[in-house]
Protein backbone atom coordinates (compact mmCIF):
# COMPACT_ATOMS: atom_id res chain seq x y z
CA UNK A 1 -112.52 -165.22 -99.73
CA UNK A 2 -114.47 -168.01 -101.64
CA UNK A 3 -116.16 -170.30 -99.80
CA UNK A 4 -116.75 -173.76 -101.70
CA UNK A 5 -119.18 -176.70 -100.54
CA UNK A 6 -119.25 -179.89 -102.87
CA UNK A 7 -121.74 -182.77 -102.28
CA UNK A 8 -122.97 -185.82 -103.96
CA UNK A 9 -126.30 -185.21 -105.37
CA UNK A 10 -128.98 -186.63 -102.96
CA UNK A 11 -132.76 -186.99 -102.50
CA UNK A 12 -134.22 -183.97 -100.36
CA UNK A 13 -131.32 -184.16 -97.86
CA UNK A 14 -131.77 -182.76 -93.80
CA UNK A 15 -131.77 -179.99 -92.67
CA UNK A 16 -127.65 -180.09 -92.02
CA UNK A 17 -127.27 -179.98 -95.66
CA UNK A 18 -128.65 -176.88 -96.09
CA UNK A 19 -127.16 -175.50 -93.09
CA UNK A 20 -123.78 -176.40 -94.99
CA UNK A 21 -125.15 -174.93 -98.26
CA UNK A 22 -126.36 -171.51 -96.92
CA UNK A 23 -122.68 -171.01 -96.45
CA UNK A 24 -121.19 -171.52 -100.01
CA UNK A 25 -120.35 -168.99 -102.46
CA UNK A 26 -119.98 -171.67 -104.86
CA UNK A 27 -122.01 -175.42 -104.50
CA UNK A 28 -120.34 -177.83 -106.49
CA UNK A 29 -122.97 -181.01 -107.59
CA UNK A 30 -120.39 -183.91 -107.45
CA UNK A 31 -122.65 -185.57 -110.42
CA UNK A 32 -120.10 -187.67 -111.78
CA UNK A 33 -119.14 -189.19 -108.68
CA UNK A 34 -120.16 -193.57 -108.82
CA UNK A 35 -123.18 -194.45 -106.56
CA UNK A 36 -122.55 -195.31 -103.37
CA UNK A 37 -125.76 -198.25 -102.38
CA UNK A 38 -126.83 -197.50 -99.12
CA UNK A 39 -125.83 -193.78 -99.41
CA UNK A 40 -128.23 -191.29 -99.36
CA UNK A 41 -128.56 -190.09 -102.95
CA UNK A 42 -131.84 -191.55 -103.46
CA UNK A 43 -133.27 -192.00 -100.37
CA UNK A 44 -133.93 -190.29 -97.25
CA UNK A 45 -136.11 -190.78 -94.09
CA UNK A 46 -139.44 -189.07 -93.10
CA UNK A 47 -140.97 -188.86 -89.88
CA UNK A 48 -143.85 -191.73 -89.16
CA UNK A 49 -145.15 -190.26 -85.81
CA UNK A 50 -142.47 -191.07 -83.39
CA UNK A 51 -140.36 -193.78 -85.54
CA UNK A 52 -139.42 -192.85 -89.35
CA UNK A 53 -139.57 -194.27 -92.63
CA UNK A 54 -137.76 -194.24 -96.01
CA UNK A 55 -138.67 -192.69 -98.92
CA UNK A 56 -136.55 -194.95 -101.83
CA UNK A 57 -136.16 -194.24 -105.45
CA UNK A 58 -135.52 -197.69 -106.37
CA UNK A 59 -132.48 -198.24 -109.23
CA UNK A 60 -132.38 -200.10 -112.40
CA UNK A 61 -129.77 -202.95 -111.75
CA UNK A 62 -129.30 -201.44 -107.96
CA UNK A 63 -127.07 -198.49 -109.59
CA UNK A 64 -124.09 -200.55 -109.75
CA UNK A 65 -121.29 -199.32 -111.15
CA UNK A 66 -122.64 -196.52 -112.43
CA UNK A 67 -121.93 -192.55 -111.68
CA UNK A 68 -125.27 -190.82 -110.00
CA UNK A 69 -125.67 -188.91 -113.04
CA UNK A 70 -126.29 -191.78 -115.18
CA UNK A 71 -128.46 -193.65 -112.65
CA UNK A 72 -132.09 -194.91 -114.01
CA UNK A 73 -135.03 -195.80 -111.53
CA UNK A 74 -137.02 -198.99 -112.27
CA UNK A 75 -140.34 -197.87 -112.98
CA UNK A 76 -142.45 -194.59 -112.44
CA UNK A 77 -144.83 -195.85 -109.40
CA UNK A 78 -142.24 -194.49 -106.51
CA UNK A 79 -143.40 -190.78 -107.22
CA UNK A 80 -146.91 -191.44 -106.57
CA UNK A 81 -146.19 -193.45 -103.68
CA UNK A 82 -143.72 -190.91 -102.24
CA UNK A 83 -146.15 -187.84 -102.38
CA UNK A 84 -148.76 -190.23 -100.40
CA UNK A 85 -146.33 -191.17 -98.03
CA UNK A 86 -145.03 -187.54 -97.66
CA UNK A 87 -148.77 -186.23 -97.29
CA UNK A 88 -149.40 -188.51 -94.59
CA UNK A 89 -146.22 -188.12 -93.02
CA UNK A 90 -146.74 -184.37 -92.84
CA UNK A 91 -150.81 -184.79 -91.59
CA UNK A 92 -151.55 -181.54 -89.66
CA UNK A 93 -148.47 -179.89 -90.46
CA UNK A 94 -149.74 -176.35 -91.47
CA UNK A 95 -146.81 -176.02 -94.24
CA UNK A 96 -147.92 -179.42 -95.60
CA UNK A 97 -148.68 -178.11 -99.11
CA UNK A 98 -145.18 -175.96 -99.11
CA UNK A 99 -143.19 -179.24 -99.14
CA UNK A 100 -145.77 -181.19 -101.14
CA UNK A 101 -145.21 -178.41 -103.58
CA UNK A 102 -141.32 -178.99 -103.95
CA UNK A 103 -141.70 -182.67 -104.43
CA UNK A 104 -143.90 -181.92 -107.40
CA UNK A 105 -141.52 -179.42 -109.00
CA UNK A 106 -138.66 -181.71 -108.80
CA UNK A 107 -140.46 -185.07 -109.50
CA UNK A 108 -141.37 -183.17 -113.03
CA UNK A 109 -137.92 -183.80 -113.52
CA UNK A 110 -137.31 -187.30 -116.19
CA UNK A 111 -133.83 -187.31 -115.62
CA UNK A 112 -133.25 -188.70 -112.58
CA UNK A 113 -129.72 -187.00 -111.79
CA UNK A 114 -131.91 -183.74 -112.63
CA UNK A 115 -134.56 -184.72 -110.05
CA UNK A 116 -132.23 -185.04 -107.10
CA UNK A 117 -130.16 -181.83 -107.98
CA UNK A 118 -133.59 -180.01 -108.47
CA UNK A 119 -135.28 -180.81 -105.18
CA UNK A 120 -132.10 -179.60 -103.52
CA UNK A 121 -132.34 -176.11 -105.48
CA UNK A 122 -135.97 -175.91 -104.63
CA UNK A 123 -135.88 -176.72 -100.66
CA UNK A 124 -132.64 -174.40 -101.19
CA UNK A 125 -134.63 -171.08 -102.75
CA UNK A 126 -137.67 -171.90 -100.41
CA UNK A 127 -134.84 -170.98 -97.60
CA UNK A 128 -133.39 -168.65 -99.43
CA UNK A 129 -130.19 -169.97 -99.92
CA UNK A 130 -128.53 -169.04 -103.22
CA UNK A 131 -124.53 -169.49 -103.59
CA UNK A 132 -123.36 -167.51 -106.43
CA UNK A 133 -122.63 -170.55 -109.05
CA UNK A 134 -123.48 -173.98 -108.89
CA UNK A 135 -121.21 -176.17 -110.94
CA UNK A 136 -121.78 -179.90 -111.83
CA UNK A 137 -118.57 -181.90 -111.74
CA UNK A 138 -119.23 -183.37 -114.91
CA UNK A 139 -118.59 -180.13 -116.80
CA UNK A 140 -115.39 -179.61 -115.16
CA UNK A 141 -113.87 -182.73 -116.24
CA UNK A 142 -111.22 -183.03 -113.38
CA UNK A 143 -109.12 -185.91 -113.08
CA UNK A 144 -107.52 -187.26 -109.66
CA UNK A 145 -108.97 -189.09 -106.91
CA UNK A 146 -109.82 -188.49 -102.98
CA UNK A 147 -107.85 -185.35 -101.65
CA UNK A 148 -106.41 -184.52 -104.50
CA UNK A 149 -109.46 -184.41 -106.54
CA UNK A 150 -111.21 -182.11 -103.91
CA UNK A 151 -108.56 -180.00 -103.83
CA UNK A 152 -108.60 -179.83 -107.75
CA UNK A 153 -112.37 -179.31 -107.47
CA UNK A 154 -112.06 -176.31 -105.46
CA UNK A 155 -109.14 -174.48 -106.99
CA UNK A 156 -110.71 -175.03 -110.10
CA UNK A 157 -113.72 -172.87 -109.15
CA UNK A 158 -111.62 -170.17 -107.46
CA UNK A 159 -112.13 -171.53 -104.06
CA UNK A 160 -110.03 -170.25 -100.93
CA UNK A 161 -111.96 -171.65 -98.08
CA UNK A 162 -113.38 -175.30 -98.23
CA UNK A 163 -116.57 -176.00 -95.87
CA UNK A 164 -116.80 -180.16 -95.95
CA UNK A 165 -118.75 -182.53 -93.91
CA UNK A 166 -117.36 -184.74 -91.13
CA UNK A 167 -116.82 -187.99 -93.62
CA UNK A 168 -113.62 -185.70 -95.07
CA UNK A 169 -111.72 -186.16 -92.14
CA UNK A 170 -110.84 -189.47 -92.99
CA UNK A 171 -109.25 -188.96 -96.43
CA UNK A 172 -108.62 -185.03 -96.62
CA UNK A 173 -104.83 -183.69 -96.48
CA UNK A 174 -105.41 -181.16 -94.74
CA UNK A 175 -101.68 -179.77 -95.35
CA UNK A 176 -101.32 -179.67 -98.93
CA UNK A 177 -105.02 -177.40 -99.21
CA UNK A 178 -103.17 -175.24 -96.92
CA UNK A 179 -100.18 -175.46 -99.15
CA UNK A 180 -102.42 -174.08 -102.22
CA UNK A 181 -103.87 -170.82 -99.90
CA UNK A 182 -107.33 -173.12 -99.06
CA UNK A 183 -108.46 -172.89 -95.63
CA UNK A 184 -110.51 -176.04 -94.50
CA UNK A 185 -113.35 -175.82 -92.02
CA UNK A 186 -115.75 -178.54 -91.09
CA UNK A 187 -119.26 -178.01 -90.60
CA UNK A 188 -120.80 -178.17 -86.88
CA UNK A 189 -124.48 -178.62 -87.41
CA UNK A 190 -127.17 -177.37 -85.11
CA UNK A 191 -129.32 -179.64 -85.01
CA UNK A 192 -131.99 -177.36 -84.04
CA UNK A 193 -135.03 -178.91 -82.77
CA UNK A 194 -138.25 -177.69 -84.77
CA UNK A 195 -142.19 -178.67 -84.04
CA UNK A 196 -142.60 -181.98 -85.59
CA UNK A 197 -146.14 -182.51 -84.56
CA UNK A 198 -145.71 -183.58 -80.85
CA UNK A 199 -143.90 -186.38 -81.71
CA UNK A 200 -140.56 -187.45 -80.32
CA UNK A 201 -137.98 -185.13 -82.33
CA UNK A 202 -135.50 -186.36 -84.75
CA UNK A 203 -133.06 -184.03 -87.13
CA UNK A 204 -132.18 -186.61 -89.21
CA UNK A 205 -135.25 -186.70 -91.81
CA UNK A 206 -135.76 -184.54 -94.96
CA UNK A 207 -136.13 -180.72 -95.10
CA UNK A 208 -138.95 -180.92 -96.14
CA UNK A 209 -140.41 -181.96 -93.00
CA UNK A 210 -138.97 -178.85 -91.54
CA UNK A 211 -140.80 -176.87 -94.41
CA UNK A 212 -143.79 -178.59 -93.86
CA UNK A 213 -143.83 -177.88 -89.83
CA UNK A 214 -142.59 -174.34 -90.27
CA UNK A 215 -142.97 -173.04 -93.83
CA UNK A 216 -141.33 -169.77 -94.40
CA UNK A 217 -140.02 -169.37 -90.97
CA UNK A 218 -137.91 -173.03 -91.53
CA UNK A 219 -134.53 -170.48 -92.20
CA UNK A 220 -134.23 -169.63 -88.80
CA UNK A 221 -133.77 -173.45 -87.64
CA UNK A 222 -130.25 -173.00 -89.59
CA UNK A 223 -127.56 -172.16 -87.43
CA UNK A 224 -124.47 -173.21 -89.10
CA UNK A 225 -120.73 -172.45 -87.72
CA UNK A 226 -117.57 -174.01 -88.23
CA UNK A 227 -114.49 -175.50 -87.01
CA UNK A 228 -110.96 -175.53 -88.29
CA UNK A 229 -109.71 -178.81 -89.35
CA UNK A 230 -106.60 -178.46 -86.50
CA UNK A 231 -109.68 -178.13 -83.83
CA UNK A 232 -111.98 -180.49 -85.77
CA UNK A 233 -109.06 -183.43 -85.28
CA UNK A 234 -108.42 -182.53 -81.64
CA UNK A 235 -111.79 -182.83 -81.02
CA UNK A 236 -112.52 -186.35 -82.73
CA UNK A 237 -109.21 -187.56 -81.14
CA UNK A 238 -109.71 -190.08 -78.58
CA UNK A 239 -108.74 -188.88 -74.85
């Protein structure tokens, strides 16, 4: 069995990303998919003692229009300003320079496509998480839209088991992956709670609080499992 995981790239995602991730055999960096504004490809929260804040790569023109991999920011001030905020963010934390240390390696990144795929692949071999390939859409050069281009997506990478988040539910036929021998699962995330400093806990911030709070033990705060997409549905149903 392959297992396959596709995602849009996105700016240090949570922690249920990479529970997601740890499970792929092959990771598939949806690069060429158009930007989404008010998605979370390039920005994501941090913890502010008990409220949170956003970290925000800010986009030339908004990224209208455009696929992720050919977005541009506006200026280079926002990495400066998102290590400070990150440093303070993380204050006592006793992993602080861990996580400061992956922001640096993928803000050396120009490119900004590059930058958001990087800082997943370094919060990803901090964990030790390492799916045999990882393919960028835009080399594949798949045509199709929705389902159909998912399903494409995977069979083209050898896939027989597809691992997606809860968003899928609303677009995926489930029938026809079934059709072409590709099991779908969804992902039921943990949501482990870690030490965030004694304030109030939240899951929903960047992984690299949880690196900075727990450094190399931050692997065992992923628990992922799965559900079938039959048992998924039932369970979203309404009574």
């Amino acid at each position: 069995m392959t297992t396959v995981v596709a995602s849009q790239p996105m700016l240090f995602p949570w922690p249920g990303f990479f529970e997601h991730l740890s499970l792929a055999d092959v990771y598939i960096d949806a690069d060429d998919m158009q930007f989404s504004k008010g998605s979370r490809t390039n920005r994501i929260q941090i913890k502010w003692g008990d409220e949170r804040r956003w970290l925000t790569i800010p986009l030339m023109d908004s990224g209208a229009f455009q696929p992720i991999s050919q977005l541009r920011a506006t200026d280079e001030r926002w990495r400066s300003k998102h290590r400070a905020l990150l440093a303070q963010s993380l204050k006592g934390a006793p992993f602080r320079d861990h996580a400061l240390g992956i922001l640096d390696a993928a803000y050396a990144h120009e490119r900004l496509c590059d930058l958001l795929s990087a800082g997943i692949a370094e919060a990803a071999s901090y964990l030790g998480i390492s799916p045999k390939r990882w393919v960028r859409t835009s080399e594949l050069n798949l045509e199709g839209k929705s389902s159909a281009r998912a399903l494409a997506l995977v069979r083209s990478v050898g896939g027989t088991r597809y691992i997606t988040g809860h968003g899928a539910a609303n677009y995926l036929e489930h029938t026809e992956f079934e059709a072409a021998g590709v099991a779908v699962e969804y992902m039921r995330y943990s949501l482990t709670p870690w030490p965030q400093g004694g304030a109030s806990f939240s899951p929903y911030v960047s992984i690299l609080d949880l690196i900075g709070w727990t450094g190399p033990r931050a692997a065992e705060y992923l628990r992922p499992s799965t559900l079938g997409w039959r048992n998924f549905l039932s369970e979203r149903a309404p009574n």
